[in-house]
Structures are given as C-alpha cells and as structure tokens.
N, C-alpha and C. Protein backbone atom coordinates (compact mmCIF):
# COMPACT_ATOMS: atom_id res chain seq x y z
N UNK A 1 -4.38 15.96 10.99
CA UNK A 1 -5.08 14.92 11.71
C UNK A 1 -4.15 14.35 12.79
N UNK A 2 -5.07 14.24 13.45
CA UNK A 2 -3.97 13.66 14.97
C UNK A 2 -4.29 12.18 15.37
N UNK A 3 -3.25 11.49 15.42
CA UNK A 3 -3.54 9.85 15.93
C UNK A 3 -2.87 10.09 17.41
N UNK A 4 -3.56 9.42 18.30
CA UNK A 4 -3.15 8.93 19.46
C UNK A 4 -2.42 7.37 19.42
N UNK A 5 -1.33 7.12 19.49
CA UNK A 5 -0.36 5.47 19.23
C UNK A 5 -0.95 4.96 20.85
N UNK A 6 -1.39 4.32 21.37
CA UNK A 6 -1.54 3.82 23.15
C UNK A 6 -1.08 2.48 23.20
N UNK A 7 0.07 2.90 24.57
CA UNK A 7 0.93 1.73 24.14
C UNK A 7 1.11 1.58 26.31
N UNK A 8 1.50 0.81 26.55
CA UNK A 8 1.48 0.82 28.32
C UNK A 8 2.70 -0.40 28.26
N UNK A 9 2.87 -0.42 29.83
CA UNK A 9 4.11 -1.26 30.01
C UNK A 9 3.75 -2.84 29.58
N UNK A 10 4.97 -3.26 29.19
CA UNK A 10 4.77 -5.17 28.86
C UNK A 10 3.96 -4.71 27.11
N UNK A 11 4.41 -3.82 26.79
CA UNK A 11 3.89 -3.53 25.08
C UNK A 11 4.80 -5.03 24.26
N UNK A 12 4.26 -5.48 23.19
CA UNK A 12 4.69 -5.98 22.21
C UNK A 12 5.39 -4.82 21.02
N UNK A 13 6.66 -4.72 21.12
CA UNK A 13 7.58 -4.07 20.43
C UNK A 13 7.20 -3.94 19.00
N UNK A 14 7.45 -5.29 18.26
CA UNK A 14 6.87 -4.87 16.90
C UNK A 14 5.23 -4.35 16.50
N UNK A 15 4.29 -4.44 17.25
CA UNK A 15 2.80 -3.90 17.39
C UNK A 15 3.17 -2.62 17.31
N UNK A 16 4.21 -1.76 18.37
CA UNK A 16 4.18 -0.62 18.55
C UNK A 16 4.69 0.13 17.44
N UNK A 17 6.33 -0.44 17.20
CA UNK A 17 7.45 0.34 16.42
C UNK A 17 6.57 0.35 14.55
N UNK A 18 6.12 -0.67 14.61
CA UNK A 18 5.49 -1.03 13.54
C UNK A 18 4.81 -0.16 12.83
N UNK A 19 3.87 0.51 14.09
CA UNK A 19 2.74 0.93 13.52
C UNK A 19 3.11 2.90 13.69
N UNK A 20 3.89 3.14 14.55
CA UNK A 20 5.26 4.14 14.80
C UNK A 20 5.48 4.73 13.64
N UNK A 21 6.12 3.63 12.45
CA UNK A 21 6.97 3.75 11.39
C UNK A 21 5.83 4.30 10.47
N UNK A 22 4.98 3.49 10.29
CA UNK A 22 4.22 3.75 9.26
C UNK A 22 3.20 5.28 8.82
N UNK A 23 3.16 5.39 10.20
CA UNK A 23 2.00 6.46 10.65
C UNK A 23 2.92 7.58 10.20
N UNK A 24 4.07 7.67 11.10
CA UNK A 24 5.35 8.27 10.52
C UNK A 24 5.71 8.60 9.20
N UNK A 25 5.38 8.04 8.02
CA UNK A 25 5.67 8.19 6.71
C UNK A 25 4.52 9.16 6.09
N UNK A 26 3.44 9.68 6.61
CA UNK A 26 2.12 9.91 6.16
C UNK A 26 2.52 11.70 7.02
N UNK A 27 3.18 12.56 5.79
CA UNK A 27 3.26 14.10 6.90
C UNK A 27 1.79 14.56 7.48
N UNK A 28 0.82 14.27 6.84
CA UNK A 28 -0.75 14.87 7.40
C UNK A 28 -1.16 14.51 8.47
N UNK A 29 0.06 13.33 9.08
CA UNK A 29 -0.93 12.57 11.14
C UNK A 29 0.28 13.35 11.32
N UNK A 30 -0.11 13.55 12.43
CA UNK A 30 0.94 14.20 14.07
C UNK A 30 0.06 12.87 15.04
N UNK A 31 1.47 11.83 14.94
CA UNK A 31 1.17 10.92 15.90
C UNK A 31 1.83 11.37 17.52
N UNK A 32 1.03 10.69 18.30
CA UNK A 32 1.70 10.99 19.45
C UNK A 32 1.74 9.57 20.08
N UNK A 33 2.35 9.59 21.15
CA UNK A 33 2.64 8.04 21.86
C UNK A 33 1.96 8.31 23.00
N UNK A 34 0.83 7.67 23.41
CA UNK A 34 0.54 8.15 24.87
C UNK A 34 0.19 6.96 25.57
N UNK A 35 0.45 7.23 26.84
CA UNK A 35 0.43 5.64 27.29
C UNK A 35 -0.21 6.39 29.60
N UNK A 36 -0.06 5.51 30.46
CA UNK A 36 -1.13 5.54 31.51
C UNK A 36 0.33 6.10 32.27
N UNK A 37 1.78 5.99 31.80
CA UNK A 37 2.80 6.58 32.50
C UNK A 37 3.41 7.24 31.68
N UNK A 38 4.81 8.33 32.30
CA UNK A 38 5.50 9.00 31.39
C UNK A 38 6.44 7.99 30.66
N UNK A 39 6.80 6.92 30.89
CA UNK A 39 8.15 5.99 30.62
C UNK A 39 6.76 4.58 30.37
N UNK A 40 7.64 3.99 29.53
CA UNK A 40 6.96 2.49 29.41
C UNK A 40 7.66 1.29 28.93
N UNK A 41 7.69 -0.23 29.47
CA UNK A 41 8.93 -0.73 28.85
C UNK A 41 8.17 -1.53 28.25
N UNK A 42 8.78 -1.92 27.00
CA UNK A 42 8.27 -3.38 26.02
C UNK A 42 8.63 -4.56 27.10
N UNK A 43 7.92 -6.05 26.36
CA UNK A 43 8.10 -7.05 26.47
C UNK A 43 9.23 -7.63 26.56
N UNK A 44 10.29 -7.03 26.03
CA UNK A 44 11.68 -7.31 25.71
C UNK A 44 12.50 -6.51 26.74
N UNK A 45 12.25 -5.68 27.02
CA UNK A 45 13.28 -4.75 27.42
C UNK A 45 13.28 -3.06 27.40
N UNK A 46 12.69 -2.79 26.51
CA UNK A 46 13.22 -1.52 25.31
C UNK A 46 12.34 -0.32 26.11
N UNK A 47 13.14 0.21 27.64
CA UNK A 47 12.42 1.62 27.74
C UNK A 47 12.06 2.44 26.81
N UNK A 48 10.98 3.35 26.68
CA UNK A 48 11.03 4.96 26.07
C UNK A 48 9.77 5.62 26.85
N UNK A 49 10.11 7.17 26.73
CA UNK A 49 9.58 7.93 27.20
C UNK A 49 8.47 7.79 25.98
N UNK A 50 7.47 8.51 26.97
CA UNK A 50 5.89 8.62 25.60
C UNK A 50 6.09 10.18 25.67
N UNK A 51 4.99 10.81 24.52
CA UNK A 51 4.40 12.04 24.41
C UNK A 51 3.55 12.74 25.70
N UNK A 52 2.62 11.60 26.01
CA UNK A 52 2.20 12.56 26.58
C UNK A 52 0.49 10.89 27.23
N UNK A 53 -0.07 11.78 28.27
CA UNK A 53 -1.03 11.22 28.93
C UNK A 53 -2.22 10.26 28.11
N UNK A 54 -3.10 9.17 28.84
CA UNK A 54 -4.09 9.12 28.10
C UNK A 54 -5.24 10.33 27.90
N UNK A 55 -5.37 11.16 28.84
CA UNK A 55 -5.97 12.40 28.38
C UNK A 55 -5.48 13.11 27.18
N UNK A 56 -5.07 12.78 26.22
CA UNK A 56 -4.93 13.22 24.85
C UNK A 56 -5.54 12.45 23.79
N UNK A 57 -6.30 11.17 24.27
CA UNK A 57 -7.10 10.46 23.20
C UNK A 57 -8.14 11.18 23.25
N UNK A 58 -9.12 11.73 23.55
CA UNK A 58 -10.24 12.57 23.14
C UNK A 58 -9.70 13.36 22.45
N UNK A 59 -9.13 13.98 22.08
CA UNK A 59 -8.69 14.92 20.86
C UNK A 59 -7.99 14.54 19.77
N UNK A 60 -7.67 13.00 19.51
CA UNK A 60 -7.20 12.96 18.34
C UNK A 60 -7.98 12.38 17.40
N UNK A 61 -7.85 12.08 16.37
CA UNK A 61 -9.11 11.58 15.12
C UNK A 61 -8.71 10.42 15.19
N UNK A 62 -7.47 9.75 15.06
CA UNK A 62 -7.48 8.44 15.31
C UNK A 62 -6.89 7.99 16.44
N UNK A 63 -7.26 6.95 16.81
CA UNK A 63 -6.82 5.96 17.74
C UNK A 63 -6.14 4.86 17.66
N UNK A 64 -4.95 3.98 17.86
CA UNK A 64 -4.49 2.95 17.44
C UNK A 64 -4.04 2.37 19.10
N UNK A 65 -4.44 1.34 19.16
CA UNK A 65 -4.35 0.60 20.32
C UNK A 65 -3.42 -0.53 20.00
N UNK A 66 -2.08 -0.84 21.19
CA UNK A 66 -1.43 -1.62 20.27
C UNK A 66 -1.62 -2.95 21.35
N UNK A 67 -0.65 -3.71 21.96
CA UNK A 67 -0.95 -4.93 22.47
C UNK A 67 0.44 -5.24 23.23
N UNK A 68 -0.02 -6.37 23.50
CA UNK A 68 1.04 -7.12 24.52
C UNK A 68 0.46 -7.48 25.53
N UNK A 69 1.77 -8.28 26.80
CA UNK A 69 1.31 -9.06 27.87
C UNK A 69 0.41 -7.82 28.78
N UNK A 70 0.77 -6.82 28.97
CA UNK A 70 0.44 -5.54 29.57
C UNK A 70 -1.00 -4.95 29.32
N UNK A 71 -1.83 -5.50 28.23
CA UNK A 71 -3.19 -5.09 27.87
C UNK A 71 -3.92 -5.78 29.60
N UNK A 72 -3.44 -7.12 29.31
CA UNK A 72 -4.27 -7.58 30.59
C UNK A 72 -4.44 -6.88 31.85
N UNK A 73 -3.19 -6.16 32.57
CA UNK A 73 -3.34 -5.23 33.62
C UNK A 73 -4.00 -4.12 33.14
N UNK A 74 -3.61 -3.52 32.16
CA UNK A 74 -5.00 -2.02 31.47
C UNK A 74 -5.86 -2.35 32.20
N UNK A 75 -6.38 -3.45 31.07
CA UNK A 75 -8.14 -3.68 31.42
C UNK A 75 -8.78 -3.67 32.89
N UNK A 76 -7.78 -4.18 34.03
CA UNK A 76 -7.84 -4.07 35.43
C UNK A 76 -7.79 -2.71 36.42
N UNK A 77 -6.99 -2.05 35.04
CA UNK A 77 -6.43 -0.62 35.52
C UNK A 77 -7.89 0.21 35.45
N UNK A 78 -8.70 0.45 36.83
CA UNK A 78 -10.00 1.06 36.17
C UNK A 78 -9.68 2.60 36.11
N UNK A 79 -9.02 2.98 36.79
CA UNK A 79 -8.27 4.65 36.72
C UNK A 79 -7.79 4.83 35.03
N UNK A 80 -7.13 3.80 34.63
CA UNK A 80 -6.27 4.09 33.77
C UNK A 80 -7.50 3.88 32.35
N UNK A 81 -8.38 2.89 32.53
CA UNK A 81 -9.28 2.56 31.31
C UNK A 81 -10.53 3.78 31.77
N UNK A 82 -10.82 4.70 32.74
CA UNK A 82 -11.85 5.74 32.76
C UNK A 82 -10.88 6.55 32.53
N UNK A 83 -9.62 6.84 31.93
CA UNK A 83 -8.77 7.92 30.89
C UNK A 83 -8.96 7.44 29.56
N UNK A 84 -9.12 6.23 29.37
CA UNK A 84 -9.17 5.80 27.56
C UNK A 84 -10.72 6.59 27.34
N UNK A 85 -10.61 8.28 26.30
CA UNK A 85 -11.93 8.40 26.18
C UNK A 85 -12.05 8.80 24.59
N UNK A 86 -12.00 7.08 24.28
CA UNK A 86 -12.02 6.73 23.01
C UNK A 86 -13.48 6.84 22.25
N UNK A 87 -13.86 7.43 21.36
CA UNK A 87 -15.38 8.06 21.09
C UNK A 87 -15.54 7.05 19.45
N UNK A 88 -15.81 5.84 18.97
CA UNK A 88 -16.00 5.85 17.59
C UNK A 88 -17.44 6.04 16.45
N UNK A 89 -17.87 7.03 17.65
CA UNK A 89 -18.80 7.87 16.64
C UNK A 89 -17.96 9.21 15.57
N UNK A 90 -16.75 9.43 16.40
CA UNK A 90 -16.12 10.99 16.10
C UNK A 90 -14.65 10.16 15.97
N UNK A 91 -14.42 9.53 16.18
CA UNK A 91 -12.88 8.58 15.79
C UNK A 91 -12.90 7.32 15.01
N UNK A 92 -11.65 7.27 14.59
CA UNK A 92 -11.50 6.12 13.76
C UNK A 92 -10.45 5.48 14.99
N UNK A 93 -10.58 3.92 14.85
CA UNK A 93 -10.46 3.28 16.11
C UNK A 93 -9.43 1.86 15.62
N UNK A 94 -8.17 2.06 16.12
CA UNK A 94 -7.80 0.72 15.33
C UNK A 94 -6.86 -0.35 16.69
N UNK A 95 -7.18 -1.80 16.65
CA UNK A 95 -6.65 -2.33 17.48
C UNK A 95 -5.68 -3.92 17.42
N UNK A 96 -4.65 -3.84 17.33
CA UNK A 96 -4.01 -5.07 17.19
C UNK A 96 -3.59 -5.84 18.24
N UNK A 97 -3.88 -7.05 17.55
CA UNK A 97 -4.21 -8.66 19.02
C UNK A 97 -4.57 -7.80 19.86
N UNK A 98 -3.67 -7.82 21.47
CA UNK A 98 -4.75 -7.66 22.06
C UNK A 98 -5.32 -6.33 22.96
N UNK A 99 -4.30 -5.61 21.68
CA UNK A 99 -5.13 -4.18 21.68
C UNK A 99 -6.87 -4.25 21.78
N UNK A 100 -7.31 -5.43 21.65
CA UNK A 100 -8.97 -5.93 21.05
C UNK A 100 -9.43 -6.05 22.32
N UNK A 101 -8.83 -5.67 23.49
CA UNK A 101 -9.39 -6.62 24.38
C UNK A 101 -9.36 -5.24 25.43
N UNK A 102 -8.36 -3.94 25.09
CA UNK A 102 -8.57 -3.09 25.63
C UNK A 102 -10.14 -1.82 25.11
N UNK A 103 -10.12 -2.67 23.41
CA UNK A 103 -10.60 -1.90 22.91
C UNK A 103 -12.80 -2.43 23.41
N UNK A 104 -12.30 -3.74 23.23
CA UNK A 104 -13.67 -4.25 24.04
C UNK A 104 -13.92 -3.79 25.70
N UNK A 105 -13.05 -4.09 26.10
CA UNK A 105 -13.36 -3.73 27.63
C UNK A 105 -13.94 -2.34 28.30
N UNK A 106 -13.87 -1.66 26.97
CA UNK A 106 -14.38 -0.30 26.82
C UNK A 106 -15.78 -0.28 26.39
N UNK A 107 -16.29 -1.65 26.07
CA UNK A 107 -17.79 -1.51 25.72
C UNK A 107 -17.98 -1.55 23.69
N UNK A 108 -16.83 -1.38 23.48
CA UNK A 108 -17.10 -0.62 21.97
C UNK A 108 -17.26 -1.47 20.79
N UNK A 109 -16.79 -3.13 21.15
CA UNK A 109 -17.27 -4.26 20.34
C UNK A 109 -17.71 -5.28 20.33
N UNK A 110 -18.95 -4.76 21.98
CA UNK A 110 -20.28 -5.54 22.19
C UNK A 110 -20.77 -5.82 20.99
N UNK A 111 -21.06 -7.28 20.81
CA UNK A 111 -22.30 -7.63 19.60
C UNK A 111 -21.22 -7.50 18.21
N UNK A 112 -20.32 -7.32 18.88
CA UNK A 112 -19.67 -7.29 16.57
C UNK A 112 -18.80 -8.26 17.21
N UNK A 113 -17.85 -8.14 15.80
CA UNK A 113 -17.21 -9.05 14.92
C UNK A 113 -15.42 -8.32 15.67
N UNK A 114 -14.76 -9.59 15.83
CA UNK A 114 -13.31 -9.06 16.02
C UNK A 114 -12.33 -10.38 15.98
N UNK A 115 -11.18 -9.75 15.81
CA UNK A 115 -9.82 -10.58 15.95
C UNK A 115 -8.98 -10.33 16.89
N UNK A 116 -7.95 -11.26 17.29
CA UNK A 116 -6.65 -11.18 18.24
C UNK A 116 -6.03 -12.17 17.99
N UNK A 117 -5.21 -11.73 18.76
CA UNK A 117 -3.55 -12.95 18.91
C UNK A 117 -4.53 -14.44 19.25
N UNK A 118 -3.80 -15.33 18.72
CA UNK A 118 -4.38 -17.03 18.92
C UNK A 118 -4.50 -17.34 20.58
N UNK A 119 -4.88 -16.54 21.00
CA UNK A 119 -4.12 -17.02 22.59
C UNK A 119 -5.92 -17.30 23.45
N UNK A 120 -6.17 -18.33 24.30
CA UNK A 120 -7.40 -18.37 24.61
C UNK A 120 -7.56 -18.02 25.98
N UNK A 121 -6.56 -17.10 26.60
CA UNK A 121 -7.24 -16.41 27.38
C UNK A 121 -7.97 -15.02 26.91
N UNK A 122 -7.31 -14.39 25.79
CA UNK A 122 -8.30 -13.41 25.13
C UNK A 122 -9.42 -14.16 24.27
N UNK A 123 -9.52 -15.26 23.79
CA UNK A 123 -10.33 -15.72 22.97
C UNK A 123 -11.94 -15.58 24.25
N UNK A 124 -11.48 -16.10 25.17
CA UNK A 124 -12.38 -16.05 26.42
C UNK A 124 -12.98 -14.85 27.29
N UNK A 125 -11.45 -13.93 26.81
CA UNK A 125 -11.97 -12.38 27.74
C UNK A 125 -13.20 -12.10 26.62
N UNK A 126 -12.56 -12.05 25.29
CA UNK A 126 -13.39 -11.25 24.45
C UNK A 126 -15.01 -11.98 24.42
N UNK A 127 -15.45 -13.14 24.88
CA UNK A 127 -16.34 -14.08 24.65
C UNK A 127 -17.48 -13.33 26.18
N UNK A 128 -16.29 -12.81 26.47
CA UNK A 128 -17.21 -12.79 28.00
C UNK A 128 -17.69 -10.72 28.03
N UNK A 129 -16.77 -10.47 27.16
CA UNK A 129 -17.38 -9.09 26.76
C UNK A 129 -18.39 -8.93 25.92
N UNK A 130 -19.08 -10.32 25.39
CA UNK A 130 -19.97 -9.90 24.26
C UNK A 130 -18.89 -9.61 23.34
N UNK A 131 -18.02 -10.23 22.56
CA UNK A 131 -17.56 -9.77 21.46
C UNK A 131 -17.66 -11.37 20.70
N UNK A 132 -17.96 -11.57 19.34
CA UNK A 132 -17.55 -12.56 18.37
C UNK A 132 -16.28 -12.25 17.85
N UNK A 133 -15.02 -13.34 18.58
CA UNK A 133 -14.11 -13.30 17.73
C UNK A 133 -13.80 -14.32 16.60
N UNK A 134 -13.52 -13.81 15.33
CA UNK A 134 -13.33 -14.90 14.43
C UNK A 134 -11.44 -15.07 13.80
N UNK A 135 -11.52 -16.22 13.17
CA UNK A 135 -10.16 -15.89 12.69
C UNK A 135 -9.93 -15.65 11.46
N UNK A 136 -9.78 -14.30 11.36
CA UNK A 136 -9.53 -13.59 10.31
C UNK A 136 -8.30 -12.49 10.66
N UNK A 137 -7.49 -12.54 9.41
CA UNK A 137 -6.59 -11.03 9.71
C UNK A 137 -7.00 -9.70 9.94
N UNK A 138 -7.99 -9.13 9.45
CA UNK A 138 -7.98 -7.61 9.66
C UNK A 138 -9.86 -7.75 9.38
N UNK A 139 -10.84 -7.51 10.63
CA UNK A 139 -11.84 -7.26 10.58
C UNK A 139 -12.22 -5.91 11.00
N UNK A 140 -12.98 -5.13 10.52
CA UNK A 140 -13.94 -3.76 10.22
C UNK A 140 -15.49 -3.80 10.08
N UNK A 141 -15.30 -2.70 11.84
CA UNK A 141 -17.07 -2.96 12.18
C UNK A 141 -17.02 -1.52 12.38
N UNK A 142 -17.23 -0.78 11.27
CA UNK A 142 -17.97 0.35 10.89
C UNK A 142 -16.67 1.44 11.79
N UNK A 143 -16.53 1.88 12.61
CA UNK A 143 -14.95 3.19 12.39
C UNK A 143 -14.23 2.22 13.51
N UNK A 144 -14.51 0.88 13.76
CA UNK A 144 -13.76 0.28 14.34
C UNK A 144 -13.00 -0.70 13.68
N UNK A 145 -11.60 -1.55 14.46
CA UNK A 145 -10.84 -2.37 13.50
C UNK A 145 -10.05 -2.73 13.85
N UNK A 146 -9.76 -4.25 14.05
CA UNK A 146 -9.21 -5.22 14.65
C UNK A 146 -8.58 -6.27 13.81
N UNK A 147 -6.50 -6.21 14.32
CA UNK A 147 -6.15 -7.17 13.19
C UNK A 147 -5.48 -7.81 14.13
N UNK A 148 -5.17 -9.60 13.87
CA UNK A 148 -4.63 -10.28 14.74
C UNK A 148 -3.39 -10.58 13.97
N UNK A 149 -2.32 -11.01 14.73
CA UNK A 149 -1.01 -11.28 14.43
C UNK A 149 -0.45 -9.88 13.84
N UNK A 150 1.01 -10.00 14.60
CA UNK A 150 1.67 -8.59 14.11
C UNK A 150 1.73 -8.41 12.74
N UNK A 151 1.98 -8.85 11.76
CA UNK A 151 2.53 -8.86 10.80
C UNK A 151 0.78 -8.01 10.11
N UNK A 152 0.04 -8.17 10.26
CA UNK A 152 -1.51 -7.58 10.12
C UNK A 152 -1.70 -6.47 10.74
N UNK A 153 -0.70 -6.25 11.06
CA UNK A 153 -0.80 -4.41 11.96
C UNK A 153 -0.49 -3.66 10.60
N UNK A 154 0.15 -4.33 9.70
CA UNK A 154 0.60 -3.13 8.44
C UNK A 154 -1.09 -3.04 7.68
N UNK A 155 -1.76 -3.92 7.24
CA UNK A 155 -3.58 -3.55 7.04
C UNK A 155 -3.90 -3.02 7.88
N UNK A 156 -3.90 -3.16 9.02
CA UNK A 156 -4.58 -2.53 10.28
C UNK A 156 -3.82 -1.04 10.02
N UNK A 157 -2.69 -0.43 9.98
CA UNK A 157 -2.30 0.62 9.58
C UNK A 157 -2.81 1.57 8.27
N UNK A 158 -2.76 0.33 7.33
CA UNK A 158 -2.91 1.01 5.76
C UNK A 158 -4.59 1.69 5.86
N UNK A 159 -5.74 0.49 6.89
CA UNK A 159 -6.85 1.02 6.99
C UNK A 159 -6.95 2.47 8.00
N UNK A 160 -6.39 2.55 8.91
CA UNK A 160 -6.53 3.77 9.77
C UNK A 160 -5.91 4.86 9.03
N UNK A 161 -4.74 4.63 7.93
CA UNK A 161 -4.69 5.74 7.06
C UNK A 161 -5.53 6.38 6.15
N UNK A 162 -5.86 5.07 6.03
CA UNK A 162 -7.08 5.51 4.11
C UNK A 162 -8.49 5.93 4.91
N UNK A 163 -8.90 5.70 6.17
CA UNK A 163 -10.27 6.44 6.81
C UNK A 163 -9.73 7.61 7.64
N UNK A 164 -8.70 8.34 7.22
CA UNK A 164 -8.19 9.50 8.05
C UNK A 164 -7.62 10.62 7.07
N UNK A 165 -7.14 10.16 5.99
CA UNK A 165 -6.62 10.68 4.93
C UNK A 165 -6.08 10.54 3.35
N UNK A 166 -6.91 9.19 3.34
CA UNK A 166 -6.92 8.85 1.99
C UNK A 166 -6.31 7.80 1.60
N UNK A 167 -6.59 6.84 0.70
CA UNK A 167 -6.21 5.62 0.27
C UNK A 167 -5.15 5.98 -0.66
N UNK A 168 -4.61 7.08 -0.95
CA UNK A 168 -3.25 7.28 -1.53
C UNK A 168 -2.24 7.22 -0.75
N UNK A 169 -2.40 7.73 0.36
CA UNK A 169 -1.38 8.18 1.71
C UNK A 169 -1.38 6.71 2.48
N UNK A 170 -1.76 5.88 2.36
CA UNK A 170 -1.95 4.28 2.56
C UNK A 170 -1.12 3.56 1.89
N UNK A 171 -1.39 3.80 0.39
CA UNK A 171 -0.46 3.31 -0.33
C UNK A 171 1.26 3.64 -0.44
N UNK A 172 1.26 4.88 0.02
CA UNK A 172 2.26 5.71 -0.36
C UNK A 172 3.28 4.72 1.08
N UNK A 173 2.62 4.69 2.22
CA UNK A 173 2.85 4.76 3.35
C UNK A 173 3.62 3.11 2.74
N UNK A 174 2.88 1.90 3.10
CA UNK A 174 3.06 0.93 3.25
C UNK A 174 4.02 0.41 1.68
N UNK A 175 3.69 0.85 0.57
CA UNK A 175 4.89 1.01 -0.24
C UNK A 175 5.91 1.04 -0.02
N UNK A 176 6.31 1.80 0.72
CA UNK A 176 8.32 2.59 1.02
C UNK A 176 8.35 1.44 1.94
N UNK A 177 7.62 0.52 2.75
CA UNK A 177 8.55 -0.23 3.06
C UNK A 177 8.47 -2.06 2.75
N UNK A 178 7.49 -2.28 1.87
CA UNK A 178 7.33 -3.34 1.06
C UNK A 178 8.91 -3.95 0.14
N UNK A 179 8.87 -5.03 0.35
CA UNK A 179 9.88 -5.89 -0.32
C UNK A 179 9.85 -6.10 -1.61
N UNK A 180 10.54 -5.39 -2.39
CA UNK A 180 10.56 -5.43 -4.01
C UNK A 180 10.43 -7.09 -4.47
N UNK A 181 9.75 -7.65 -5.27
CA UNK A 181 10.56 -8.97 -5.84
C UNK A 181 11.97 -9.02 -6.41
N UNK A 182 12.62 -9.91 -6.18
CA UNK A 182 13.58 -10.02 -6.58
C UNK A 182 14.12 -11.20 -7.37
C-alpha cells in the first residue's frame, strides 16, 4: 500500500516528522513525501528534499495532508491544488489542522463535519467552504479524516493505518512509541 505524506514550504515540523515516523514503523506502506517543489522548508528552519511530485497522489491508497503556515499559499496555489488529485471514493484521506483546509478547498468536506488548529482564520476559511468545523480531536466522515492539534496526528495516524492495513499494524505502530508508565 502506498501513502502519499504532502507536505509544502512553511510545513509544521512535528505534523510532518510525526506522521513520517509512524507510517514508517508499518513495513506494508511505502510512504513517499511529495510536496508542489523538489526541496521544502519547515516553519522552523529544517530544509529536506521530498520524494517526488504532487502527481504521485493519484496512485497512492492513502493520503495524509499535513499543515502549517504554508497550507494558506497551497490553497491560492491553483496550479499546485489542480495537481492535488486526491480521489476519496478510491483513497483513504487523512488531514491535520490545517491540512483541513487544503483538504476542503478541494471540495471534499462540503456539508460534513471537521477539525483544525484553534486559529480563526481557518475556523472562517473552512465556514466559507461549506465545511462544519467542530472542536473535537480526531473527526471521520466516511474515508475522510481530520485531527486538530499536533499531538492528534498520532489518532489521525493510528486511523489511516487501521483503514489501509489493519487495526493490528495501528497498534503495533503507535505502541513502539508510547510512554510506558512509570
């Protein structure tokens, strides 16, 4: 199974590396990083080269859309959002904060239910796309799925595993890096 990671410049670091790691632990995805350039820098600083184009999201089974200050130019980017050819009749679709806002601007969570980062200029984009956002951590509208605040990218992960390859490989995944009690 193949995940597409889509990540563009001004990314939120832990959204990305986060969800990187996890996908990473699961041998059955071949994740790839694909983003609207060959190079992309986080919010912070942190160049890296990607895999490869947004013309590689139509061919993978999942999708994970991650976030940051940089979603806002996407959505503007109309070259770059007529390459997102994200399908969730035939994909599983996952989007954190305001991954939600790339993932709406695409049409795909007219009339449903979603989450993002506390911030009210997305509270407003998403209002004006036809989307209901509520505040909840990790909402699921049928192969779509939207979790707000980073720390909710690991549900938002554990779900794009368990609808791609099983609720063992979920567990297995987000296990190895859970904090024992102590």
């Amino acid at each position: 199974m193949r995940v597409a990671l889509v990540a563009f410049d001004d990314f939120t670091d832990l959204d990305l590396f986060l969800a990187w790691d996890l996908l990473k632990r699961v041998p059955a995805l071949d994740v790839r990083l694909v983003a609207p350039t060959r190079t992309i820098r986080s919010s912070t600083g942190i160049a890296i080269e990607v895999h490869g184009g947004l013309d590689e999201i139509a061919g993978a089974d999942g999708v994970y859309v991650t976030s940051g200050k940089g979603s806002r130019a996407l959505v503007r980017d109309a070259d770059a959002m007529a390459r997102l050819a994200i399908d969730p009749t035939r994909q599983v679709v996952a989007a954190v904060d305001s991954g939600a806002l790339v993932v709406a601007a695409l049409g795909l969570l007219r009339g449903k239910r979603a989450t993002t980062y506390p911030s009210p200029d997305l509270h407003e984009a998403l209002a004006r796309l036809g989307v209901e956002r509520v505040d909840e951590a990790l909402v699921v509208e049928g192969n779509v799925a939207t979790a707000a605040q980073c720390l909710a990218g690991v549900d938002l992960v554990a779900w794009l595993i368990t609808r791609l390859v099983g609720a063992d490989a979920a567990r297995r995944a987000v296990a190895s890096v859970q904090r024992l009690p102590m």
